[in-house]
C-alpha atoms as a PDB file:
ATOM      1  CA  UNK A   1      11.239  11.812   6.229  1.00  0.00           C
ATOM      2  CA  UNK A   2      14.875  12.488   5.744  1.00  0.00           C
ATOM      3  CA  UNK A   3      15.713  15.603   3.009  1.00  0.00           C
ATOM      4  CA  UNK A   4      17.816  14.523   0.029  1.00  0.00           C
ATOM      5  CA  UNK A   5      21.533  14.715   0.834  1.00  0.00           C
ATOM      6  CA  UNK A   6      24.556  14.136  -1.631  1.00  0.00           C
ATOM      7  CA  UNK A   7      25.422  11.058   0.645  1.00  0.00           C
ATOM      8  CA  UNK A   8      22.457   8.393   1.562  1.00  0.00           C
ATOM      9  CA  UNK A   9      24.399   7.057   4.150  1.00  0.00           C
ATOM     10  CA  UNK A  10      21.665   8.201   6.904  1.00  0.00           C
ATOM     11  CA  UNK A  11      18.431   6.316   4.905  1.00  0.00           C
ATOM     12  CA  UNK A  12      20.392   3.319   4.550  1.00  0.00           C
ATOM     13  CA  UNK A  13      18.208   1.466   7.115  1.00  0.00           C
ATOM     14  CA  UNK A  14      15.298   1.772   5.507  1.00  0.00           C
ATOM     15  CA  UNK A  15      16.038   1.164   2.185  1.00  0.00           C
ATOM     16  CA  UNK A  16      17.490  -1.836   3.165  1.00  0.00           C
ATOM     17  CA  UNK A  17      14.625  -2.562   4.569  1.00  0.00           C
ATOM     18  CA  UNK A  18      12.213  -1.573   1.712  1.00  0.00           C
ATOM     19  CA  UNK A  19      13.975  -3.963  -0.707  1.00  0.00           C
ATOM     20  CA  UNK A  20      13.328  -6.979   1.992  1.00  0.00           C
ATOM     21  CA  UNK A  21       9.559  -6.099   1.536  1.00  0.00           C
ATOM     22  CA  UNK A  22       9.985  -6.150  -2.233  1.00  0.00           C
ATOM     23  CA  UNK A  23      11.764  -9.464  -2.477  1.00  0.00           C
ATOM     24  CA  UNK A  24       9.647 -11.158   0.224  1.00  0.00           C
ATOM     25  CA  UNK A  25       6.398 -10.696  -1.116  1.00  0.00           C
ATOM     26  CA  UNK A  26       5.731  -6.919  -2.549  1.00  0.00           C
ATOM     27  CA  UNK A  27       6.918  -7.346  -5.969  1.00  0.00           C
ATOM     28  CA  UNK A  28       5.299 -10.715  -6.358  1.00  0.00           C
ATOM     29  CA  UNK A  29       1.868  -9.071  -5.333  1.00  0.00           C
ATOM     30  CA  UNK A  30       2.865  -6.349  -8.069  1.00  0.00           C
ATOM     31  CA  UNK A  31       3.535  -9.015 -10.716  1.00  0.00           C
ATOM     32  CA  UNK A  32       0.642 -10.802 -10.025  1.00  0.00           C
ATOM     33  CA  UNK A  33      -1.319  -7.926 -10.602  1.00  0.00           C
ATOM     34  CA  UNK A  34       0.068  -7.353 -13.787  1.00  0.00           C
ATOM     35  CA  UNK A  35      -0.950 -11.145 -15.190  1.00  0.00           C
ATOM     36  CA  UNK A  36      -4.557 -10.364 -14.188  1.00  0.00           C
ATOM     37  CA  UNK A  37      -4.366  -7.060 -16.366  1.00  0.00           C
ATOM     38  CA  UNK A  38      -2.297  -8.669 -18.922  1.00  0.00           C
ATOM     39  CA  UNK A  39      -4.228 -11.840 -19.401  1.00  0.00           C
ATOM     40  CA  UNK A  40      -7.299 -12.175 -16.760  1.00  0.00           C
ATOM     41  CA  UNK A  41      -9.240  -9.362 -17.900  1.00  0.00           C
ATOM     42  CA  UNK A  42      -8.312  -6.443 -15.176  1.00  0.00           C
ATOM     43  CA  UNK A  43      -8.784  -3.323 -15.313  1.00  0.00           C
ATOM     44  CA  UNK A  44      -7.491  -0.565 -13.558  1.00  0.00           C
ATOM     45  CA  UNK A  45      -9.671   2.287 -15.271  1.00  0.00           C
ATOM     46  CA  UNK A  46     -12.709   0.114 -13.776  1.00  0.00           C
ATOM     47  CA  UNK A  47     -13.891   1.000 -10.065  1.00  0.00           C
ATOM     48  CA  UNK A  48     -15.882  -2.464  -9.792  1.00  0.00           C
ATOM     49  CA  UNK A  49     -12.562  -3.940 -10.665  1.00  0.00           C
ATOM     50  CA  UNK A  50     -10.666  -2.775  -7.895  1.00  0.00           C
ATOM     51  CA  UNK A  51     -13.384  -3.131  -5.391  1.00  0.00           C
ATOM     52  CA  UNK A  52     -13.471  -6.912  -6.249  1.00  0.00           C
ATOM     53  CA  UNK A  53      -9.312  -7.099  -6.245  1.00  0.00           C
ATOM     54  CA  UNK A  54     -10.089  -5.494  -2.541  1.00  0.00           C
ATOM     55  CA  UNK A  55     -12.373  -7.752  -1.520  1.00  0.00           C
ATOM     56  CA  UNK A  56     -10.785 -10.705  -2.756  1.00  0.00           C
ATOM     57  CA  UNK A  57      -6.554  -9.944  -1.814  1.00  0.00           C
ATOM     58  CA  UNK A  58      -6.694  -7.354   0.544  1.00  0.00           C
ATOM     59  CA  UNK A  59      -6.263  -9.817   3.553  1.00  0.00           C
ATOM     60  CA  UNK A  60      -3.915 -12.503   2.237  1.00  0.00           C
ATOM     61  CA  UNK A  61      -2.112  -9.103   1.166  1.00  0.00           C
ATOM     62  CA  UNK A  62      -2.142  -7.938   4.788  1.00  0.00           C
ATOM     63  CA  UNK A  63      -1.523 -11.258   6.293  1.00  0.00           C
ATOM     64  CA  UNK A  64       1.619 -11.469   4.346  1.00  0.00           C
ATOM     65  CA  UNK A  65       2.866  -7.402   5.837  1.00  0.00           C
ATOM     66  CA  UNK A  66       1.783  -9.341   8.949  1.00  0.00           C
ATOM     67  CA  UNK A  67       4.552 -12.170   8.825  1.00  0.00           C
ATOM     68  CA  UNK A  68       6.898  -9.930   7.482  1.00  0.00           C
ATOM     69  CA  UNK A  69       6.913  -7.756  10.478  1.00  0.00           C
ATOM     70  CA  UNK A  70       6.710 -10.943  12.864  1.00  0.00           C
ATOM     71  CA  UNK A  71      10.463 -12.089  10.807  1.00  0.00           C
ATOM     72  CA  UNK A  72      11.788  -8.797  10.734  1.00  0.00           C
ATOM     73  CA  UNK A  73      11.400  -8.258  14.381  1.00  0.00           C
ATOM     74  CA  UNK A  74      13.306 -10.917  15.304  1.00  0.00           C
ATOM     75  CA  UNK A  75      16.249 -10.482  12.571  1.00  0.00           C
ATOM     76  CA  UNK A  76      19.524  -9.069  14.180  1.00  0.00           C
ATOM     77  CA  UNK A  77      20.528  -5.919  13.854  1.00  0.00           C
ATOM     78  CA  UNK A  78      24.431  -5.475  13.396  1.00  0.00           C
ATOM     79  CA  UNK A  79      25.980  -2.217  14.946  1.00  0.00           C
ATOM     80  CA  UNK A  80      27.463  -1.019  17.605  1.00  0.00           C
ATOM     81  CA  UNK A  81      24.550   0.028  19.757  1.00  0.00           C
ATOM     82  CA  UNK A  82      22.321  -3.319  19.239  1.00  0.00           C
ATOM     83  CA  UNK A  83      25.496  -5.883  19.645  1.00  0.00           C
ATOM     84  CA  UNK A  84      23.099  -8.199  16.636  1.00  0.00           C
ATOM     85  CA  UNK A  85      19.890  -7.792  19.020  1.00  0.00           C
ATOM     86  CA  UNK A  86      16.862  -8.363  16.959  1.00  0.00           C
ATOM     87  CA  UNK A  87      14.091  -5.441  17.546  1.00  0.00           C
ATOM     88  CA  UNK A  88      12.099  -7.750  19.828  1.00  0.00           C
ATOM     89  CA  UNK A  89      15.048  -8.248  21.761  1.00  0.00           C
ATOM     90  CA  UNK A  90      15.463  -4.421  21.940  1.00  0.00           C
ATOM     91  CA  UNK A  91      11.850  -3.962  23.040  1.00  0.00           C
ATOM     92  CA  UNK A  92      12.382  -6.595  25.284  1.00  0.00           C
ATOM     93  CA  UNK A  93      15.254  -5.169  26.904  1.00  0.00           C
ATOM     94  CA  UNK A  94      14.057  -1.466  26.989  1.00  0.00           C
ATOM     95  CA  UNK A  95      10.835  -2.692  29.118  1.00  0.00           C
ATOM     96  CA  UNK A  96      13.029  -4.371  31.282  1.00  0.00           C
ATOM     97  CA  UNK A  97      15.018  -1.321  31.918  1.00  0.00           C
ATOM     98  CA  UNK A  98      12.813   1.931  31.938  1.00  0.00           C
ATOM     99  CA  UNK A  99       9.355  -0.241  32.544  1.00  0.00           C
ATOM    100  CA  UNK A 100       6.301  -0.855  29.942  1.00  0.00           C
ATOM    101  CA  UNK A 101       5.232   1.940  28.391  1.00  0.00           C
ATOM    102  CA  UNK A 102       1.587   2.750  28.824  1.00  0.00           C
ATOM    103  CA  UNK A 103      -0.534   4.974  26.286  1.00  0.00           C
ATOM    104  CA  UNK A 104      -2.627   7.497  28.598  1.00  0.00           C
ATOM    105  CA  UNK A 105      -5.058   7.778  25.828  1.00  0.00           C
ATOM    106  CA  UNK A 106      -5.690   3.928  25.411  1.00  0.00           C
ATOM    107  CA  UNK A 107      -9.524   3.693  24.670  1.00  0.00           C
ATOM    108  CA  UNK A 108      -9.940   7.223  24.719  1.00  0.00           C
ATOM    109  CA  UNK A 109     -12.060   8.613  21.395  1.00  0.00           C
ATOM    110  CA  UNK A 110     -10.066  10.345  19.051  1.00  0.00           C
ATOM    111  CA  UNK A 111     -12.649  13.337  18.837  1.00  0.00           C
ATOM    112  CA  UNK A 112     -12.066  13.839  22.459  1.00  0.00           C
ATOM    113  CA  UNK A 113      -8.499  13.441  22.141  1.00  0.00           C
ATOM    114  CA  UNK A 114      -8.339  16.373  19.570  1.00  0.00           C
ATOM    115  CA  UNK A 115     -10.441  18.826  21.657  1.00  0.00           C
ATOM    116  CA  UNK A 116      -8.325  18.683  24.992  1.00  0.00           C
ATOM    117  CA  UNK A 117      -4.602  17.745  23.443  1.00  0.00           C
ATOM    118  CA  UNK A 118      -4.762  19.147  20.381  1.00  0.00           C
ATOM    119  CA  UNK A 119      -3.783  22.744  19.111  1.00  0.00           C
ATOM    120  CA  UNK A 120      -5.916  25.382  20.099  1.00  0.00           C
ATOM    121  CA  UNK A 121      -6.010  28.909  17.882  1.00  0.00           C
ATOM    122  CA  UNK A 122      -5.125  29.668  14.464  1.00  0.00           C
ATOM    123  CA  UNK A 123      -2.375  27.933  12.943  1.00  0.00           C
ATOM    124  CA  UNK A 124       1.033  30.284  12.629  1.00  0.00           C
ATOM    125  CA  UNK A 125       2.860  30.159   8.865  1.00  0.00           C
ATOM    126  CA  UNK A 126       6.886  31.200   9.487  1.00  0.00           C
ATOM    127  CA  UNK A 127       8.602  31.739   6.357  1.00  0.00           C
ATOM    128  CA  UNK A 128      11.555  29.628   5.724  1.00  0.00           C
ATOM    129  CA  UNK A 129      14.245  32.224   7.145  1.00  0.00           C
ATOM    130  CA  UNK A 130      12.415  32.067  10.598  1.00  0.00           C
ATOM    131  CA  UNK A 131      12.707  30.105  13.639  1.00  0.00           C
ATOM    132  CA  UNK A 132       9.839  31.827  15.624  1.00  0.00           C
ATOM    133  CA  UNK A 133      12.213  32.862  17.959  1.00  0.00           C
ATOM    134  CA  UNK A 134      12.980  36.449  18.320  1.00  0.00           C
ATOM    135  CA  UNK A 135      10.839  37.210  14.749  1.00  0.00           C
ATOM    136  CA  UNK A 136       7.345  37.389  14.719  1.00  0.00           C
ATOM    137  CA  UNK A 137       5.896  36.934  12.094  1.00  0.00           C
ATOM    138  CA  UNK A 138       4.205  40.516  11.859  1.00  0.00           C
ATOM    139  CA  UNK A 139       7.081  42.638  12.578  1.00  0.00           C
ATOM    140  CA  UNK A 140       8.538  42.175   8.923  1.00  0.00           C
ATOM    141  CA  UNK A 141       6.964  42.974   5.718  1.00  0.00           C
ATOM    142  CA  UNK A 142       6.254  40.517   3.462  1.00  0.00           C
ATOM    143  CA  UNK A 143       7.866  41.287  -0.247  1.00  0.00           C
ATOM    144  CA  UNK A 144       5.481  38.314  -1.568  1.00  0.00           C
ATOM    145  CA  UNK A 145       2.383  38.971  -1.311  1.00  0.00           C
ATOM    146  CA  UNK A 146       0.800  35.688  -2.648  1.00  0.00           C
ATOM    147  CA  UNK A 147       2.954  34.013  -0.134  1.00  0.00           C
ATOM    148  CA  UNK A 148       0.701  30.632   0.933  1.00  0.00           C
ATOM    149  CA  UNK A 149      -1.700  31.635   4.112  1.00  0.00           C
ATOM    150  CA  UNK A 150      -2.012  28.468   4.970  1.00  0.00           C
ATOM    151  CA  UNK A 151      -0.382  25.244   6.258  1.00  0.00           C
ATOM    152  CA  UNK A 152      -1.120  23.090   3.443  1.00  0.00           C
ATOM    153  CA  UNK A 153       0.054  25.491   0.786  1.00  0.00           C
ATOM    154  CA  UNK A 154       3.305  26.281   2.671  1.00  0.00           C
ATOM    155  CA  UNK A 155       4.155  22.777   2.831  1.00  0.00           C
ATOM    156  CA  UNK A 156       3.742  22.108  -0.687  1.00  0.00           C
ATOM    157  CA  UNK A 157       5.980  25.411  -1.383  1.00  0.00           C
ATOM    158  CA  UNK A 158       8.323  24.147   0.512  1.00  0.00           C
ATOM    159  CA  UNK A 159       8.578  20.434  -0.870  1.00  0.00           C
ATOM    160  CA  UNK A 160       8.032  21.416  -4.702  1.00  0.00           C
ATOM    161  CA  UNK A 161      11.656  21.486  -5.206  1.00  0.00           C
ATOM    162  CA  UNK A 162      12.046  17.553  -4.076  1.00  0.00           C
ATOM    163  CA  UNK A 163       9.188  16.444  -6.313  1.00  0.00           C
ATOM    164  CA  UNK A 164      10.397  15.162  -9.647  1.00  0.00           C
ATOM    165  CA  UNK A 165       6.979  13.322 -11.027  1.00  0.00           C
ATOM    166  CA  UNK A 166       3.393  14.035 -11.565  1.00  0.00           C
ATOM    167  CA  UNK A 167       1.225  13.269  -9.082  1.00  0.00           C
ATOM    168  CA  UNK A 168       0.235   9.427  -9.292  1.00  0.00           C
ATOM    169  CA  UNK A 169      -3.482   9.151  -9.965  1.00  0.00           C
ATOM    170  CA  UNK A 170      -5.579   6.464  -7.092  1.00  0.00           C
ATOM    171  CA  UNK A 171      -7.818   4.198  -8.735  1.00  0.00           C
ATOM    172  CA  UNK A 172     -11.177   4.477  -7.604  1.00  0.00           C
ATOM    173  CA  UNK A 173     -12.825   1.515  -5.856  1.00  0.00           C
ATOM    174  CA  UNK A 174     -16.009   1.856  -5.744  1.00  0.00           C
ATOM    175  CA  UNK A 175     -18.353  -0.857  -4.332  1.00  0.00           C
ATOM    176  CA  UNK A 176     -20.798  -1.902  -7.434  1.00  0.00           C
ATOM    177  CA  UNK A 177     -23.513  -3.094  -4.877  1.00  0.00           C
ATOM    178  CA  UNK A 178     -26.037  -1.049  -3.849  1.00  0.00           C
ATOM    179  CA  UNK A 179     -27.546  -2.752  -0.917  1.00  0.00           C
ATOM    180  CA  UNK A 180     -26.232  -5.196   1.836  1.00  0.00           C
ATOM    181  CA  UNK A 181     -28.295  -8.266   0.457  1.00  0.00           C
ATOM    182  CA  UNK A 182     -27.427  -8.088  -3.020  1.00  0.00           C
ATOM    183  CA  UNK A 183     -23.673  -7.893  -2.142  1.00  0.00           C
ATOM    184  CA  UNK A 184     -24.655 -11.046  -0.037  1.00  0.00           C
ATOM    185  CA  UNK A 185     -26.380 -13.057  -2.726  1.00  0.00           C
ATOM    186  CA  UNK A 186     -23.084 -11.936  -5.104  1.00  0.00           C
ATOM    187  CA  UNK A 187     -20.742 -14.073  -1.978  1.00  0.00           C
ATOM    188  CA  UNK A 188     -23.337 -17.121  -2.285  1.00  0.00           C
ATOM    189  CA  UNK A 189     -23.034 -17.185  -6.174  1.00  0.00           C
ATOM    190  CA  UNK A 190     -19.437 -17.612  -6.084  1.00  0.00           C
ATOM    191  CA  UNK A 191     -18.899 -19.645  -3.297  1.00  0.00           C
ATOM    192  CA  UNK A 192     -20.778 -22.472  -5.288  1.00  0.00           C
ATOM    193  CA  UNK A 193     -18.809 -21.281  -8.536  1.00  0.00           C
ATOM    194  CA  UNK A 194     -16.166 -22.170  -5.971  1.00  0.00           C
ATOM    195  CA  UNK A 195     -16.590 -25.212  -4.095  1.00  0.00           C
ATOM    196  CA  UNK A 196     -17.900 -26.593  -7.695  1.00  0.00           C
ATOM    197  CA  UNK A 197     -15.159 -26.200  -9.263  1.00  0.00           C
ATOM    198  CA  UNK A 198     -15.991 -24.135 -12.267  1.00  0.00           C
ATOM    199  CA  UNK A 199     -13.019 -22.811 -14.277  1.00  0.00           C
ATOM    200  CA  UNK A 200     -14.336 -20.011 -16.559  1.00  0.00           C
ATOM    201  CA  UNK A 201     -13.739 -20.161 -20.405  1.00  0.00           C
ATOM    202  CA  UNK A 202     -11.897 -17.797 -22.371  1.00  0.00           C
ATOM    203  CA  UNK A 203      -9.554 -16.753 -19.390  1.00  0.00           C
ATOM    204  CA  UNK A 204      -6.583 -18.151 -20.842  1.00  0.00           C
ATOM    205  CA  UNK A 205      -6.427 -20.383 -17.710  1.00  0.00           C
ATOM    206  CA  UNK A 206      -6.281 -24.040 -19.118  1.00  0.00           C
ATOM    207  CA  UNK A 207      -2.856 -25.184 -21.442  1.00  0.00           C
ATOM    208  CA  UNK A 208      -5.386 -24.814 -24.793  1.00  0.00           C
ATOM    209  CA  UNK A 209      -5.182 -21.210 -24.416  1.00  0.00           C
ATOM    210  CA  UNK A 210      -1.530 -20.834 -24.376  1.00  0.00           C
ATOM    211  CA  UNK A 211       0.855 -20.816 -27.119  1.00  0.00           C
ATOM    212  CA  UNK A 212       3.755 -23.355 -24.992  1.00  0.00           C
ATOM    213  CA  UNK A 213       0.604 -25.459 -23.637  1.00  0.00           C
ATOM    214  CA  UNK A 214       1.353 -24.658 -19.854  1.00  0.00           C
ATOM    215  CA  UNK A 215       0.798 -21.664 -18.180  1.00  0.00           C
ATOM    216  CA  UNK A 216       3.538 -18.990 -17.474  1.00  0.00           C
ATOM    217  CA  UNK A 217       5.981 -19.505 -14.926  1.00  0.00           C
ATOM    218  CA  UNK A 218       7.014 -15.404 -14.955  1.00  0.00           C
ATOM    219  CA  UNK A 219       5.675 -12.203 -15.039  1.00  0.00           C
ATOM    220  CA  UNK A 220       7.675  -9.232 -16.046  1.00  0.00           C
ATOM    221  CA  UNK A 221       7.033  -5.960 -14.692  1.00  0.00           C
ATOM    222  CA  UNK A 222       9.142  -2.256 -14.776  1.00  0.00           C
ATOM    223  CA  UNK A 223      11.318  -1.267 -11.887  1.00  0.00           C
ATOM    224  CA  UNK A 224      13.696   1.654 -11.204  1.00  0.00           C
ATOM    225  CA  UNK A 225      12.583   5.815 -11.769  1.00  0.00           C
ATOM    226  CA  UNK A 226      12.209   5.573 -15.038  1.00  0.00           C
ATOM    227  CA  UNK A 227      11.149   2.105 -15.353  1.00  0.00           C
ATOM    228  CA  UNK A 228      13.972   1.017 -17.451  1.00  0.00           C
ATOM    229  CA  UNK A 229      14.821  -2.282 -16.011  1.00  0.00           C
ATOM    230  CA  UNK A 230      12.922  -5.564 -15.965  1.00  0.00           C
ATOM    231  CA  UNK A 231      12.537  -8.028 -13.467  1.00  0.00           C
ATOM    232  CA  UNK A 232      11.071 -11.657 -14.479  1.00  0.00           C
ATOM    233  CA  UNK A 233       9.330 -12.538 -11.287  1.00  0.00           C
ATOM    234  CA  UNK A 234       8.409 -16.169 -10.517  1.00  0.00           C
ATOM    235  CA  UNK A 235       4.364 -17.119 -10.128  1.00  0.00           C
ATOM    236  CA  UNK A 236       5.560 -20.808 -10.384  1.00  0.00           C
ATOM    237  CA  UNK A 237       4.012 -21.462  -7.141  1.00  0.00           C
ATOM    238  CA  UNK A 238       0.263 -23.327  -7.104  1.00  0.00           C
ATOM    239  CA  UNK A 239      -0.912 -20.451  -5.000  1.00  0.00           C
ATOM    240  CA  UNK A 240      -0.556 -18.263  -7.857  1.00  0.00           C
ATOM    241  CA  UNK A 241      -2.754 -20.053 -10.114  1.00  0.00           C
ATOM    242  CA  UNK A 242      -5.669 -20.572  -7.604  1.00  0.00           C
ATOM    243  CA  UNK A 243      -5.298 -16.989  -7.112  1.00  0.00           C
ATOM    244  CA  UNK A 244      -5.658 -16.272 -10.564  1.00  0.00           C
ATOM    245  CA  UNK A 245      -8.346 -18.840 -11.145  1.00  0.00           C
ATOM    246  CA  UNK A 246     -10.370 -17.124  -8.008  1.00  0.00           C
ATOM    247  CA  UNK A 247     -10.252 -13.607  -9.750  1.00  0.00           C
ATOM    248  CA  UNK A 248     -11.880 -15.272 -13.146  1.00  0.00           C
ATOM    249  CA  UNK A 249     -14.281 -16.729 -10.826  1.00  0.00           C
ATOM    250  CA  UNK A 250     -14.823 -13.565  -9.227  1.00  0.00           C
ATOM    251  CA  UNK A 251     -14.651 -11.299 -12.295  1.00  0.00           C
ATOM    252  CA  UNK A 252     -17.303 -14.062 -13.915  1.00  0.00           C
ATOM    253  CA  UNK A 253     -20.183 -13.525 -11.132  1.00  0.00           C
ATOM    254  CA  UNK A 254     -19.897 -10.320 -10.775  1.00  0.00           C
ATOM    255  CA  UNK A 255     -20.109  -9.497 -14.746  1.00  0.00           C
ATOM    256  CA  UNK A 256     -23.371 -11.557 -14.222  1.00  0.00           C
ATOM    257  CA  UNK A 257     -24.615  -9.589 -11.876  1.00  0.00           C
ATOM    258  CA  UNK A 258     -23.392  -6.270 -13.547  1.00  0.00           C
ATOM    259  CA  UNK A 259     -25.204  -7.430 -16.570  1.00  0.00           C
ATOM    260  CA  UNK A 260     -28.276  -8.306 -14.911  1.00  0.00           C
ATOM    261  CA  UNK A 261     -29.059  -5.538 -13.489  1.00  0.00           C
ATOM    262  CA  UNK A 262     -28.789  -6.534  -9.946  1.00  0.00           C
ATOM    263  CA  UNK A 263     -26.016  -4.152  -8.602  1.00  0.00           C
END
């Protein structure tokens, strides 16, 4: 990663390219989120909770990086060294001119690929105002003598000053099912919740439930540092909905289970 500069000229690229993956489908994955913790009954604080968003998004989620990357690849790039290739064309053309690369440790295990390529010996800690060469790091006294041993501890010395926010805490997803067949009997129950149709009560997913009779078009959620700006993002789309409907589904079974003693 690029250090902070007073000009952002150089990370231009991929900012660029990290607001396409909000506006494509990031920030609609986001919002949706939100409605299921503003009206569908998520919650974060709740391990079972995110297991089941897992279980039940994490694919479409991944399918959608995957077409993402397939457009990007072939959107042109303007400058002077790509002439508006696209990077397939790029790739393309760099085969074509130094020959397919080939990874020599294709297939190999990683274990074994850590004992004979990785670094042997105890790992050396330079302070910042050496470059290794010319100053080891024993032939100068140290004035600090907490100064971090280690590599970890260095790095976080080092990148302290560039943090400007608590750490963000990970939810914990933890799967609620203790054995294999229960988790299995859990997919049977809702695939006939599914394929009959059943739209749970008290969801706030039929018209009754809302104040304007239809269900929301938008979701709003917080963007910038400080999240001081809105942005109403559209869940008009059918998609949406069934998405929504699947997580009360979901959420329903898997109460039922929870409450019955059968995790």
């Amino acid at each position: 990663m690029l250090t902070s500069c007073t000009s952002s000229t150089r990370n231009s690229r991929i900012e660029r390219l990290w607001v396409e993956v909000g506006t494509q489908f990031a920030r609609r994955w986001r919002a949706f989120f939100t409605r299921l913790e503003n009206h569908h009954g998520l919650n974060p604080h709740i391990p079972s909770h995110i297991w089941l968003l897992q279980s039940l998004f994490l694919d479409e989620i991944n399918q959608d990086c995957s077409d993402f990357q397939a457009e990007w690849n072939c959107h042109p790039i303007r400058g002077p060294d790509t002439n508006n290739k696209s990077p397939k064309d790029l790739r393309f053309l760099g085969h074509m001119q130094f020959g397919m690369y080939r990874d020599d440790c294709e297939g190999i295990h990683p274990d074994i690929i850590e004992e004979y390529y990785g670094v042997h010996g105890q790992t050396t800690t330079r302070r910042q105002h050496q470059t290794g060469a010319g100053h080891p790091i024993d032939e100068e006294d140290s004035d600090n003598d907490d100064e971090p041993l280690n590599v970890v501890e260095a790095i976080n010395d080092q990148q302290r000053q560039h943090i400007h926010h608590e750490a963000i805490v990970v939810p914990s997803h933890g799967n609620p099912f203790v054995n294999d067949e229960t988790q299995q009997q859990f997919s049977a129950t809702l695939d006939e919740v599914i394929a009959e149709d059943i739209t749970p009560h008290n969801c706030r997913l039929t018209a009754t439930e809302w104040d304007s009779d239809e269900y929301p078009v938008f979701e709003t959620i917080s963007v910038g540092r400080r999240g001081s700006k809105e942005l109403h993002i559209s869940l008009a789309e059918p998609i949406w909905f069934n998405r929504a409907k699947l997580w009360c589904q979901a959420l329903l079974v898997l109460s039922y289970f929870l409450a019955s003693g059968r995790e």
